[in-house]
PDB file of N, CA and C in Angstrom:
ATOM      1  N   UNK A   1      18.155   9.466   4.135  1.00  0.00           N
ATOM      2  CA  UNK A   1      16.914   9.369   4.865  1.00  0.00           C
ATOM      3  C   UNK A   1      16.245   8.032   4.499  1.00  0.00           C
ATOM      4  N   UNK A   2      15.535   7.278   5.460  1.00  0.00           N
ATOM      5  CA  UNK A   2      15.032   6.010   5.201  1.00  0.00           C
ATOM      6  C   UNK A   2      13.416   6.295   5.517  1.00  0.00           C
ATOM      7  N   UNK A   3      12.425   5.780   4.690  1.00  0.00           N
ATOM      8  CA  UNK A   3      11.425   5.846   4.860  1.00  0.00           C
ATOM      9  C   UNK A   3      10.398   4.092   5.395  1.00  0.00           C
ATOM     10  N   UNK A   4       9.805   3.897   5.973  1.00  0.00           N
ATOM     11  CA  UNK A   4       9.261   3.085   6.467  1.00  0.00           C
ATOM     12  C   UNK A   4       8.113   2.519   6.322  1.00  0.00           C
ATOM     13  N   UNK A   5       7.490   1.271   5.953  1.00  0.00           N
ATOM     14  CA  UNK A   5       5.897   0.981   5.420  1.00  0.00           C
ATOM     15  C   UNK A   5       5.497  -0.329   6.357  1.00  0.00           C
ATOM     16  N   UNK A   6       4.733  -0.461   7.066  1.00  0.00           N
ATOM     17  CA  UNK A   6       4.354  -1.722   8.158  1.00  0.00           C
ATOM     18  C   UNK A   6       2.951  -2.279   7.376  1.00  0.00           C
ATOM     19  N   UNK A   7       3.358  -3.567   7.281  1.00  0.00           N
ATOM     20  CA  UNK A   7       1.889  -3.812   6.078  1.00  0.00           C
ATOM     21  C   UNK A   7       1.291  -4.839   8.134  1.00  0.00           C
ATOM     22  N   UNK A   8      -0.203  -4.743   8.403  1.00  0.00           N
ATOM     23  CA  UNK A   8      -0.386  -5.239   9.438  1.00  0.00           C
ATOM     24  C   UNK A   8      -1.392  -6.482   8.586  1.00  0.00           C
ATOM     25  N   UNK A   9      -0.749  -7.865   8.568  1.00  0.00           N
ATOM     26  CA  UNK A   9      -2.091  -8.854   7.653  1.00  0.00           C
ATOM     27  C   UNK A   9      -2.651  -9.507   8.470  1.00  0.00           C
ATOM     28  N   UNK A  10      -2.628  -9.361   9.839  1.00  0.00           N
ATOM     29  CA  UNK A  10      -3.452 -10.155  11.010  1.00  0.00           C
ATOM     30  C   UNK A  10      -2.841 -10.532  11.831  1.00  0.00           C
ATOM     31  N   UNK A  11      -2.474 -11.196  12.967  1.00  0.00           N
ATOM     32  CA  UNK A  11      -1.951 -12.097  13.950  1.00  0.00           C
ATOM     33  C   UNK A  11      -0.915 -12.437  14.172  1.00  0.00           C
ATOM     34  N   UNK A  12       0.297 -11.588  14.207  1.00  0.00           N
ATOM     35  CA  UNK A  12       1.612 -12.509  13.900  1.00  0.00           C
ATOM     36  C   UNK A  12       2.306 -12.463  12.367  1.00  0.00           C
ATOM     37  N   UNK A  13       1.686 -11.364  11.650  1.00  0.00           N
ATOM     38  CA  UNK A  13       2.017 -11.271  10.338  1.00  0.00           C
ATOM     39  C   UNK A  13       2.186 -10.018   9.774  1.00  0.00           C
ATOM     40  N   UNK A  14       3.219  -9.402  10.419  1.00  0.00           N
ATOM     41  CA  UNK A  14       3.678  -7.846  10.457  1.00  0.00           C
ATOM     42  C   UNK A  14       5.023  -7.982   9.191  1.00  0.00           C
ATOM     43  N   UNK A  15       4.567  -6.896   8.332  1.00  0.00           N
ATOM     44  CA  UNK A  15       6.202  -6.857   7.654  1.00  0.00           C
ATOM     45  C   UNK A  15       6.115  -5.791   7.432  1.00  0.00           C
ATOM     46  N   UNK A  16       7.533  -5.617   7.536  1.00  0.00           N
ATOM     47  CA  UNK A  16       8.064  -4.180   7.315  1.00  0.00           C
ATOM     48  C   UNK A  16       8.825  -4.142   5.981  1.00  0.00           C
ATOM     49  N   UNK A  17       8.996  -2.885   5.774  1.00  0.00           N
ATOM     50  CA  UNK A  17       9.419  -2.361   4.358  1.00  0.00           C
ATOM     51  C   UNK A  17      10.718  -1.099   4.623  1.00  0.00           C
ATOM     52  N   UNK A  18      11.931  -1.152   4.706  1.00  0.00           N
ATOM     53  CA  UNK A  18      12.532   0.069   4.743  1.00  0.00           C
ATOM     54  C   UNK A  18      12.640  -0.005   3.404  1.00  0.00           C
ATOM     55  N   UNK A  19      12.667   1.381   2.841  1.00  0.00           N
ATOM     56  CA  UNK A  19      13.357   1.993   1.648  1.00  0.00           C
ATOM     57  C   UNK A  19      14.156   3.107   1.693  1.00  0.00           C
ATOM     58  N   UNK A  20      15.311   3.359   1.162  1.00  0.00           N
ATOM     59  CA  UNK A  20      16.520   4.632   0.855  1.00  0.00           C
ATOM     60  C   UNK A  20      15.486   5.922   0.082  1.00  0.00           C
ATOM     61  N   UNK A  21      15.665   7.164   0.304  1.00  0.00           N
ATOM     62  CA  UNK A  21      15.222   8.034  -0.518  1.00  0.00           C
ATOM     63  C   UNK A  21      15.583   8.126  -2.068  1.00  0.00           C
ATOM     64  N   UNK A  22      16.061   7.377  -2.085  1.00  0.00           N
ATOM     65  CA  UNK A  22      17.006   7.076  -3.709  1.00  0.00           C
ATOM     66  C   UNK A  22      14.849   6.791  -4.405  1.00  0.00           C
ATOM     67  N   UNK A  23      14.727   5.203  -3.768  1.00  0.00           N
ATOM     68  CA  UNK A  23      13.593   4.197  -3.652  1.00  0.00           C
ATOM     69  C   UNK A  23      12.422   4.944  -4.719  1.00  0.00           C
ATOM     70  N   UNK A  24      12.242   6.480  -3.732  1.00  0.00           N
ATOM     71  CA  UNK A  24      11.079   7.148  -4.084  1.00  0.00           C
ATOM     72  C   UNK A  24      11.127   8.071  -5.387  1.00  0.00           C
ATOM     73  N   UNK A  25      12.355   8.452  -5.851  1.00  0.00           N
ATOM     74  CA  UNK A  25      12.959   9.246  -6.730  1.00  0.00           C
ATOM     75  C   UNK A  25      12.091   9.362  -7.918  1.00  0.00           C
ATOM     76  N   UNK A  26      11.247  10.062  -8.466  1.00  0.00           N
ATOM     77  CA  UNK A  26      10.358  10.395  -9.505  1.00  0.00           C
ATOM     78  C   UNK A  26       8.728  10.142  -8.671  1.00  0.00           C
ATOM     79  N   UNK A  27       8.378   9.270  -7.675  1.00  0.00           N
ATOM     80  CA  UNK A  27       6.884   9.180  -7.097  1.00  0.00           C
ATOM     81  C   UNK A  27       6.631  10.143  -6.950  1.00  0.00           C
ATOM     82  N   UNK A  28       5.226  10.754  -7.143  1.00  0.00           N
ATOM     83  CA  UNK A  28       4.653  11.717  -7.015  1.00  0.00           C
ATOM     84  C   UNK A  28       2.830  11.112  -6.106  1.00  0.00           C
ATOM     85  N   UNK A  29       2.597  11.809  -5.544  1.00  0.00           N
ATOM     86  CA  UNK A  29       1.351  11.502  -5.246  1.00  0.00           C
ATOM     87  C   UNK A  29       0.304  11.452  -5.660  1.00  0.00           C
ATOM     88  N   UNK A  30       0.146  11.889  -7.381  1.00  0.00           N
ATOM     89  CA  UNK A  30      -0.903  11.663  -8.003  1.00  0.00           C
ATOM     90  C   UNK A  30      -0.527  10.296  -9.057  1.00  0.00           C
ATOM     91  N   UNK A  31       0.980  10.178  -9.290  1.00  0.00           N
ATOM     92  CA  UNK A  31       1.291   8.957  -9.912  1.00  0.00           C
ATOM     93  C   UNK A  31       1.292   7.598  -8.765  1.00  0.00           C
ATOM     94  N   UNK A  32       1.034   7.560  -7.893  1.00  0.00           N
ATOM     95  CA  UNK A  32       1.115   6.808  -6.799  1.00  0.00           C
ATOM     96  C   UNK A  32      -0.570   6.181  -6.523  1.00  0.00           C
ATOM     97  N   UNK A  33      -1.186   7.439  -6.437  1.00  0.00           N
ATOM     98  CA  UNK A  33      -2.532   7.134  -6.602  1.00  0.00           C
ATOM     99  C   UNK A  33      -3.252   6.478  -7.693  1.00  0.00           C
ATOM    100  N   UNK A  34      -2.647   6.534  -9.124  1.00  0.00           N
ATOM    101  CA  UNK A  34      -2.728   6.083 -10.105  1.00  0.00           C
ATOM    102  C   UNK A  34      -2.230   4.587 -10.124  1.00  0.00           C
ATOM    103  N   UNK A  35      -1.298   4.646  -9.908  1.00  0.00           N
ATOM    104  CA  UNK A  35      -0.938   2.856  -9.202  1.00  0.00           C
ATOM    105  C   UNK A  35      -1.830   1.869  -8.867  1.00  0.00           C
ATOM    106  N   UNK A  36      -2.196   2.632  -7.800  1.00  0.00           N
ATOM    107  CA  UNK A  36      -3.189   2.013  -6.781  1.00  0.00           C
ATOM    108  C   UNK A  36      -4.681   1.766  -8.118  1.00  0.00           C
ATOM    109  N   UNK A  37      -4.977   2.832  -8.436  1.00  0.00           N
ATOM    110  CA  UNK A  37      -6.181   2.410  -8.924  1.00  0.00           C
ATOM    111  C   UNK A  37      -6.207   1.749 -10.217  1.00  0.00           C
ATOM    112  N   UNK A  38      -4.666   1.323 -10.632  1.00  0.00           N
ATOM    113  CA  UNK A  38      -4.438  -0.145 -11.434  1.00  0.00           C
ATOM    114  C   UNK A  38      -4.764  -1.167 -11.221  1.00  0.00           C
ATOM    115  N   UNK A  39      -3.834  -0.799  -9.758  1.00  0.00           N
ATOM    116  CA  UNK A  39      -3.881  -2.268  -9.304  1.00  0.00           C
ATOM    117  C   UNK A  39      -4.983  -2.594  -8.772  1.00  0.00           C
ATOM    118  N   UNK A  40      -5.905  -1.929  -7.966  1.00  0.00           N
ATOM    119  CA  UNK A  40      -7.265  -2.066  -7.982  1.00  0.00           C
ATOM    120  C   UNK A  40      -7.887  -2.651  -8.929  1.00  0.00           C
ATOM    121  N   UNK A  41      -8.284  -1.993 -10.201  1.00  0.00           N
ATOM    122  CA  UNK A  41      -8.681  -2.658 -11.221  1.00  0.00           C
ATOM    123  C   UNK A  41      -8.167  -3.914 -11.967  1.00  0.00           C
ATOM    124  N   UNK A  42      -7.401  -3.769 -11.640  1.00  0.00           N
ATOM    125  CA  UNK A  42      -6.446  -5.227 -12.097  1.00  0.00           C
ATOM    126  C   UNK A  42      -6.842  -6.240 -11.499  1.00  0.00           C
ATOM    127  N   UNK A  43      -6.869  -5.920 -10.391  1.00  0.00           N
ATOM    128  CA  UNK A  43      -6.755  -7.520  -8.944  1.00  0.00           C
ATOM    129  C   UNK A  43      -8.126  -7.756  -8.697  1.00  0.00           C
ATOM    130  N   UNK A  44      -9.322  -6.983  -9.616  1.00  0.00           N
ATOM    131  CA  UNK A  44     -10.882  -7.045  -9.607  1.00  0.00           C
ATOM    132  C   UNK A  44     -11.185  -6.845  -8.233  1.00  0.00           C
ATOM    133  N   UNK A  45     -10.665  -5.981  -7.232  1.00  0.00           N
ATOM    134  CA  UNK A  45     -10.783  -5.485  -5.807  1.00  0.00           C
ATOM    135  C   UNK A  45     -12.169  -4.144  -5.913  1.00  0.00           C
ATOM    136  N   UNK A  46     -13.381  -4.773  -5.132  1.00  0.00           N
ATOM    137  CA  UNK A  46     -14.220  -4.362  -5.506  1.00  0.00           C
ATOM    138  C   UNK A  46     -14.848  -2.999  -4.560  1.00  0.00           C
ATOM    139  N   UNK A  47     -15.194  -1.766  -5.006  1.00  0.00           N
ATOM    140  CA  UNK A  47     -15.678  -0.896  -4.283  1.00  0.00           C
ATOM    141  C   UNK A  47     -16.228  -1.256  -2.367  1.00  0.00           C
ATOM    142  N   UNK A  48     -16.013  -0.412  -1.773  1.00  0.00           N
ATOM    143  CA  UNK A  48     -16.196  -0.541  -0.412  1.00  0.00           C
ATOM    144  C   UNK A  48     -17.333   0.317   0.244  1.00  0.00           C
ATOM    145  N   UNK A  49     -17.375   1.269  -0.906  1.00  0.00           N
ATOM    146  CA  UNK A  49     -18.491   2.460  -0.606  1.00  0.00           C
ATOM    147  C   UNK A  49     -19.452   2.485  -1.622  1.00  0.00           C
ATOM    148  N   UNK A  50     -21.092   2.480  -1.284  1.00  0.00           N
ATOM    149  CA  UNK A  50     -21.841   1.607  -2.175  1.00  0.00           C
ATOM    150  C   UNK A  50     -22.470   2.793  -3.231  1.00  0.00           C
ATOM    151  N   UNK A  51     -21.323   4.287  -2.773  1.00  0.00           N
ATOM    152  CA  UNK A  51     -21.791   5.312  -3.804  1.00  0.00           C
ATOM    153  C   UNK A  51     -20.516   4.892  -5.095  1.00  0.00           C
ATOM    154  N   UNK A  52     -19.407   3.876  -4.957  1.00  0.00           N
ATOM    155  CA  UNK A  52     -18.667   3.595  -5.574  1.00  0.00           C
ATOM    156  C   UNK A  52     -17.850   5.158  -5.704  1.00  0.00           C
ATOM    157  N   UNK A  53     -17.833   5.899  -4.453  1.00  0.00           N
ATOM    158  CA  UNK A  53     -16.514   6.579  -4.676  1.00  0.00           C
ATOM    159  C   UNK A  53     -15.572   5.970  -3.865  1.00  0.00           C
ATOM    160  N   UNK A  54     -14.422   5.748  -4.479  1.00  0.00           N
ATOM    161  CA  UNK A  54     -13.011   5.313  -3.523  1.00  0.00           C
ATOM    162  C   UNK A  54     -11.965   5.795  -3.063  1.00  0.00           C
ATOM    163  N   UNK A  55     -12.020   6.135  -2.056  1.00  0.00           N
ATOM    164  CA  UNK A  55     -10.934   7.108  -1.235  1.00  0.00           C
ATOM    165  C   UNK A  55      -9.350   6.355  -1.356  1.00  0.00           C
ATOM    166  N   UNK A  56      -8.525   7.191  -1.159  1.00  0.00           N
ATOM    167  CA  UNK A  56      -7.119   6.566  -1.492  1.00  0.00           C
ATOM    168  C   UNK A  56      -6.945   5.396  -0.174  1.00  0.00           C
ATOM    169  N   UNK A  57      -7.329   5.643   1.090  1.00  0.00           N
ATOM    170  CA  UNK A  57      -7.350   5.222   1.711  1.00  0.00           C
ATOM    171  C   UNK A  57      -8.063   3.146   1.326  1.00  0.00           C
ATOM    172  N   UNK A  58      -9.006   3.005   0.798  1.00  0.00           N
ATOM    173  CA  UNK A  58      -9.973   2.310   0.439  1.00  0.00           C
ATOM    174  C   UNK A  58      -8.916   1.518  -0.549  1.00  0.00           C
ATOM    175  N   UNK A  59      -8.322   2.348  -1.504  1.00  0.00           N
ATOM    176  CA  UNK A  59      -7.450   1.648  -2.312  1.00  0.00           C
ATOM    177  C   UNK A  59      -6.464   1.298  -1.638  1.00  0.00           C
ATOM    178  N   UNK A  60      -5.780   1.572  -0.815  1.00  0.00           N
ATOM    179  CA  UNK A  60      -4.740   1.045  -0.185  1.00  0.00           C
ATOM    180  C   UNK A  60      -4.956  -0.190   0.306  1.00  0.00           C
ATOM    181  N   UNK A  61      -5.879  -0.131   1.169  1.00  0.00           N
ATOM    182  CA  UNK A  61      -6.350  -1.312   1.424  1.00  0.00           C
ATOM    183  C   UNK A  61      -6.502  -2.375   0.865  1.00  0.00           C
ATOM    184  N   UNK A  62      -7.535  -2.279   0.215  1.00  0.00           N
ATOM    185  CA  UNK A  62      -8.055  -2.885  -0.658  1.00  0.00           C
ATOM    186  C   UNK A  62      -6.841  -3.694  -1.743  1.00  0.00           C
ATOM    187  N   UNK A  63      -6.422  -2.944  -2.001  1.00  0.00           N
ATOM    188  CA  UNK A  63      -4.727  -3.512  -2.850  1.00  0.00           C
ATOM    189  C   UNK A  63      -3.892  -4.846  -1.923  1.00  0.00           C
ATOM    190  N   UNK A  64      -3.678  -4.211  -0.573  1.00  0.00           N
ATOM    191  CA  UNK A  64      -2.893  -5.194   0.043  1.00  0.00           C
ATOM    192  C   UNK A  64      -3.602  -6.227   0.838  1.00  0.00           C
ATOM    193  N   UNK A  65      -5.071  -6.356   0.604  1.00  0.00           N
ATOM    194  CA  UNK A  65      -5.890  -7.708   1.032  1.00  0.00           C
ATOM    195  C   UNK A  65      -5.966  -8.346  -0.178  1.00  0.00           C
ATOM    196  N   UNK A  66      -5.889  -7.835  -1.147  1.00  0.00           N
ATOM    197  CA  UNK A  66      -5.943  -8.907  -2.651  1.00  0.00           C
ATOM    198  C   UNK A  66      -4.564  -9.466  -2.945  1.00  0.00           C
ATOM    199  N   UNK A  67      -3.156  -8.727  -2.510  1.00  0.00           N
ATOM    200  CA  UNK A  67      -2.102  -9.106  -2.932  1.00  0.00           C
ATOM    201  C   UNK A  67      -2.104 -10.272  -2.141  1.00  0.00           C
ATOM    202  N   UNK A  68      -2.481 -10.300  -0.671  1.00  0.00           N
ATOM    203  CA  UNK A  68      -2.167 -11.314   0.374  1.00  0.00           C
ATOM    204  C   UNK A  68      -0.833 -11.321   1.037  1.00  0.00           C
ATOM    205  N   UNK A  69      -0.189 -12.167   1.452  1.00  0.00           N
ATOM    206  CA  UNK A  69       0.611 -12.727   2.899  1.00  0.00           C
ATOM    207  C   UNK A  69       1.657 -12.669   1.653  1.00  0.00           C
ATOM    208  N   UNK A  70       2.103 -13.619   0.407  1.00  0.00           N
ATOM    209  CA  UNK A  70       2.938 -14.182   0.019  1.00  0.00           C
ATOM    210  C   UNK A  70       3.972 -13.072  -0.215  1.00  0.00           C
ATOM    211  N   UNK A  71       3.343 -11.639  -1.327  1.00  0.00           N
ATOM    212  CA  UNK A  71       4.566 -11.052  -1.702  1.00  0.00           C
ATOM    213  C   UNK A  71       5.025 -10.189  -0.355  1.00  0.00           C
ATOM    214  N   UNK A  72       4.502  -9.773   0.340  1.00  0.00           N
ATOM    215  CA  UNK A  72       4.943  -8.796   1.686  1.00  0.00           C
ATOM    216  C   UNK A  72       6.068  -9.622   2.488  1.00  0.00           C
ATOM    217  N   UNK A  73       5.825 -11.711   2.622  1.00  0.00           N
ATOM    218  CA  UNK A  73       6.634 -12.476   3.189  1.00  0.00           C
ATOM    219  C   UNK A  73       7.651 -12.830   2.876  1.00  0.00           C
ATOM    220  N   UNK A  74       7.581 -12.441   1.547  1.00  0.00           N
ATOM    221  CA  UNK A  74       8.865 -12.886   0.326  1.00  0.00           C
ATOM    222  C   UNK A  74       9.817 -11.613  -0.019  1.00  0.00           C
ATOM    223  N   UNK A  75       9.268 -10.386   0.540  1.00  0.00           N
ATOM    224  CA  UNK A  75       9.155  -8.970   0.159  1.00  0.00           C
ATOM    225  C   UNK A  75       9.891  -8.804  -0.979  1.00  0.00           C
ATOM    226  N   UNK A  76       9.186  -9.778  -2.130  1.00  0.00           N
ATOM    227  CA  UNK A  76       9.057  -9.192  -3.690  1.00  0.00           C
ATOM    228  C   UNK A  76       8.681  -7.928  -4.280  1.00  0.00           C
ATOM    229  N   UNK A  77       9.118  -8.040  -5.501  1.00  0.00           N
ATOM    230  CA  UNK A  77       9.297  -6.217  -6.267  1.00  0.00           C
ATOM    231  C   UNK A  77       7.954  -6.055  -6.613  1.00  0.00           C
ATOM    232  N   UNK A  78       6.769  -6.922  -5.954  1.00  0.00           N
ATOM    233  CA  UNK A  78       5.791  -5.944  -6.205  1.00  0.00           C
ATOM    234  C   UNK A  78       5.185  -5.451  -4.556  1.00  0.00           C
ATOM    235  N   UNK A  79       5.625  -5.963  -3.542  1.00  0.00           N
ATOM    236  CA  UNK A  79       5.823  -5.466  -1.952  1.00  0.00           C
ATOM    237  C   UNK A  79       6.414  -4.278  -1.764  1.00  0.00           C
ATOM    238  N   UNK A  80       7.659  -4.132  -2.500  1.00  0.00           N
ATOM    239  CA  UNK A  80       8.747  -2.912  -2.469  1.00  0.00           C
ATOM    240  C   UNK A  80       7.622  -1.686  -3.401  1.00  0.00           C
ATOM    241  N   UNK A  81       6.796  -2.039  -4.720  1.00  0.00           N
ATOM    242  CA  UNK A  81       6.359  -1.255  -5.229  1.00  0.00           C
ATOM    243  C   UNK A  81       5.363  -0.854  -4.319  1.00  0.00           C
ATOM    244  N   UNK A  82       4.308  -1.637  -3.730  1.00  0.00           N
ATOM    245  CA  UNK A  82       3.293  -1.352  -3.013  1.00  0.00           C
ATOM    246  C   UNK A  82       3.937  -0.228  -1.897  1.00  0.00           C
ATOM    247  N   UNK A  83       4.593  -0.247  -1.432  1.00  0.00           N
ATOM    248  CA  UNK A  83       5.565   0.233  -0.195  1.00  0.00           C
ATOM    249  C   UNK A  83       5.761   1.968  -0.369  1.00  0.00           C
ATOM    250  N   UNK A  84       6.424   1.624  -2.180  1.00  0.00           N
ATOM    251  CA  UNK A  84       7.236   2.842  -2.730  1.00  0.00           C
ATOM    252  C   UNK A  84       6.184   3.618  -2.603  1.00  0.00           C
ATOM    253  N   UNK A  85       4.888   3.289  -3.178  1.00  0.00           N
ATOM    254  CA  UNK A  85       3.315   4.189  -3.720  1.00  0.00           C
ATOM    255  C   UNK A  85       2.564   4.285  -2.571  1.00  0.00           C
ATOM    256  N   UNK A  86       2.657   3.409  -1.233  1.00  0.00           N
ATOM    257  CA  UNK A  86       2.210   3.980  -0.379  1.00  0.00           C
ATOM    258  C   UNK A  86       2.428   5.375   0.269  1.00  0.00           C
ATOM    259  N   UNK A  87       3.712   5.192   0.439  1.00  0.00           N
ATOM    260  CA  UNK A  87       4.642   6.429   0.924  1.00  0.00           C
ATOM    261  C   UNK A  87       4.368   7.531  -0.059  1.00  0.00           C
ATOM    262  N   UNK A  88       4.672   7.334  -1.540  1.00  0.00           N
ATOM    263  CA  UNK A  88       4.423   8.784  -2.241  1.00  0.00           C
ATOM    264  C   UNK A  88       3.030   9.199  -2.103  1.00  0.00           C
ATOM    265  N   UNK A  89       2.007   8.274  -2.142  1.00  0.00           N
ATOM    266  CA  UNK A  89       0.517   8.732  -2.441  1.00  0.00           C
ATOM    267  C   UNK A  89      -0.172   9.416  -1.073  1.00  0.00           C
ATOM    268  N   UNK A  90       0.458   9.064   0.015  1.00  0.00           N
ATOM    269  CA  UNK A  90       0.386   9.671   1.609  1.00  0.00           C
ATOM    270  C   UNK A  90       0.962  10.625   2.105  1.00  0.00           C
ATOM    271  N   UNK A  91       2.301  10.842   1.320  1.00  0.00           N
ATOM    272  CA  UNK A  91       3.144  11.661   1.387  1.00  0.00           C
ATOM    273  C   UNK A  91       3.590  11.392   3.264  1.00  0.00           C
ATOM    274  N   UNK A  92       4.242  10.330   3.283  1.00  0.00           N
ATOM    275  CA  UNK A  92       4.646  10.209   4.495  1.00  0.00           C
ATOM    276  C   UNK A  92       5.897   9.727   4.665  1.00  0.00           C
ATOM    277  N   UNK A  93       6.790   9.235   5.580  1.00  0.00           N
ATOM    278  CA  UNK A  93       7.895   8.805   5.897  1.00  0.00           C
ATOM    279  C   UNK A  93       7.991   7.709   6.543  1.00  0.00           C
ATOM    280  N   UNK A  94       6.846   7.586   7.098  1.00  0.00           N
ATOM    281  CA  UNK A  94       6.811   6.172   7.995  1.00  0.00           C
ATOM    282  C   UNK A  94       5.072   5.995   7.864  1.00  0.00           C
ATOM    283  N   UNK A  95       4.318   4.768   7.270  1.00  0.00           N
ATOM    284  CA  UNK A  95       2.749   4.276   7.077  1.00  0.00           C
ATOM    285  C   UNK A  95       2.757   3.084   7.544  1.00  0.00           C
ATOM    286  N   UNK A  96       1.702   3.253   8.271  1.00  0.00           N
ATOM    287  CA  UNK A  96       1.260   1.756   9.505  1.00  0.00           C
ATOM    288  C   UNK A  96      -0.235   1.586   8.353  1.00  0.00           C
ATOM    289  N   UNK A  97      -0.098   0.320   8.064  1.00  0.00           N
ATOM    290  CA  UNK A  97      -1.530  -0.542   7.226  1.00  0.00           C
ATOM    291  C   UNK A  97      -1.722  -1.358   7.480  1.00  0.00           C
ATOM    292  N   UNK A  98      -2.752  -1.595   8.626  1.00  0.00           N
ATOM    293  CA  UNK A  98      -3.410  -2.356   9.289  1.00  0.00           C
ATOM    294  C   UNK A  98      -4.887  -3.044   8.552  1.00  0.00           C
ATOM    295  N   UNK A  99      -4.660  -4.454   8.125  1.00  0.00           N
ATOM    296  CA  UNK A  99      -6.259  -4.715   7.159  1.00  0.00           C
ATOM    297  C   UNK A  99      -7.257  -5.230   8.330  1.00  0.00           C
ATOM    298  N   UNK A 100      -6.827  -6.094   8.959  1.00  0.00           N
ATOM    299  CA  UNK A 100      -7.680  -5.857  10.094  1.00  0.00           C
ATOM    300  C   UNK A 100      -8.630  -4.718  10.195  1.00  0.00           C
ATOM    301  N   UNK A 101      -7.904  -3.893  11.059  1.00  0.00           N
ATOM    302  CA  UNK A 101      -8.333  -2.743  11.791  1.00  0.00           C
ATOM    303  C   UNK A 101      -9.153  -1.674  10.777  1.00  0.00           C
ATOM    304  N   UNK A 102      -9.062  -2.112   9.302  1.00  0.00           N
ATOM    305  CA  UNK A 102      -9.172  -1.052   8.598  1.00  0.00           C
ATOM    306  C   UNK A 102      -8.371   0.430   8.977  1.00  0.00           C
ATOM    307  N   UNK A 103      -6.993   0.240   8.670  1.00  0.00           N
ATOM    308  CA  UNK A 103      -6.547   1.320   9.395  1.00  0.00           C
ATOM    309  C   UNK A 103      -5.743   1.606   7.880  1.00  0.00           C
ATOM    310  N   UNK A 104      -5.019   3.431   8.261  1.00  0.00           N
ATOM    311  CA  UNK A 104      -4.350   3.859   7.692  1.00  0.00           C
ATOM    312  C   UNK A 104      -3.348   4.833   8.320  1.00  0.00           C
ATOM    313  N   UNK A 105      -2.275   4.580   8.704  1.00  0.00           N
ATOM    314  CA  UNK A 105      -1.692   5.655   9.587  1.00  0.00           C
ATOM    315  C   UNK A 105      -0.647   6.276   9.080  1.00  0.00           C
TER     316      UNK A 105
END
């Protein structure tokens, strides 16, 4: 089974991510979410909601407007990670992330 991640960074700057189910092997959706709110804190990516609660959604985001264009274009092992933790923390098979649009699909 192949699972699928579309990072959307604006205009002409679509990348995709396949991964093997092998890929996901130990993700869990609360370790996935935990990721995220590393890398959040890490990348100093700052609250969006001014009660400073952050929805997983918010972190997702928020993660792949701080990483930028380079690793998603290069689709480096921290693109593939972003990819892996999207999918476990959504629990999905195929995620459309649109920063634009503020989207999450």
């Amino acid at each position: 089974m192949e699972y699928r991640v579309l990072v959307k960074l604006g205009e002409g700057k679509d990348y995709e991510f396949r991964l093997p189910e092998g890929d996901l092997a130990g993700a869990t959706p609360q370790s996935a979410r935990q990721w995220f709110e590393r890398q959040f804190v890490d990348m100093g990516c700052e609250p969006v909601n001014p009660t400073g609660k952050t929805l997983l959604v918010d972190l997702i985001l928020s993660v792949a407007r701080v990483m930028g264009e380079k690793p998603f274009a290069q689709g480096d092992a921290m693109a593939r990670e972003f990819a892996k933790n999207a999918l476990a923390a959504l629990q999905r098979r195929a995620v459309s992330i649109d920063i634009a649009a503020l989207s999450v699909r």
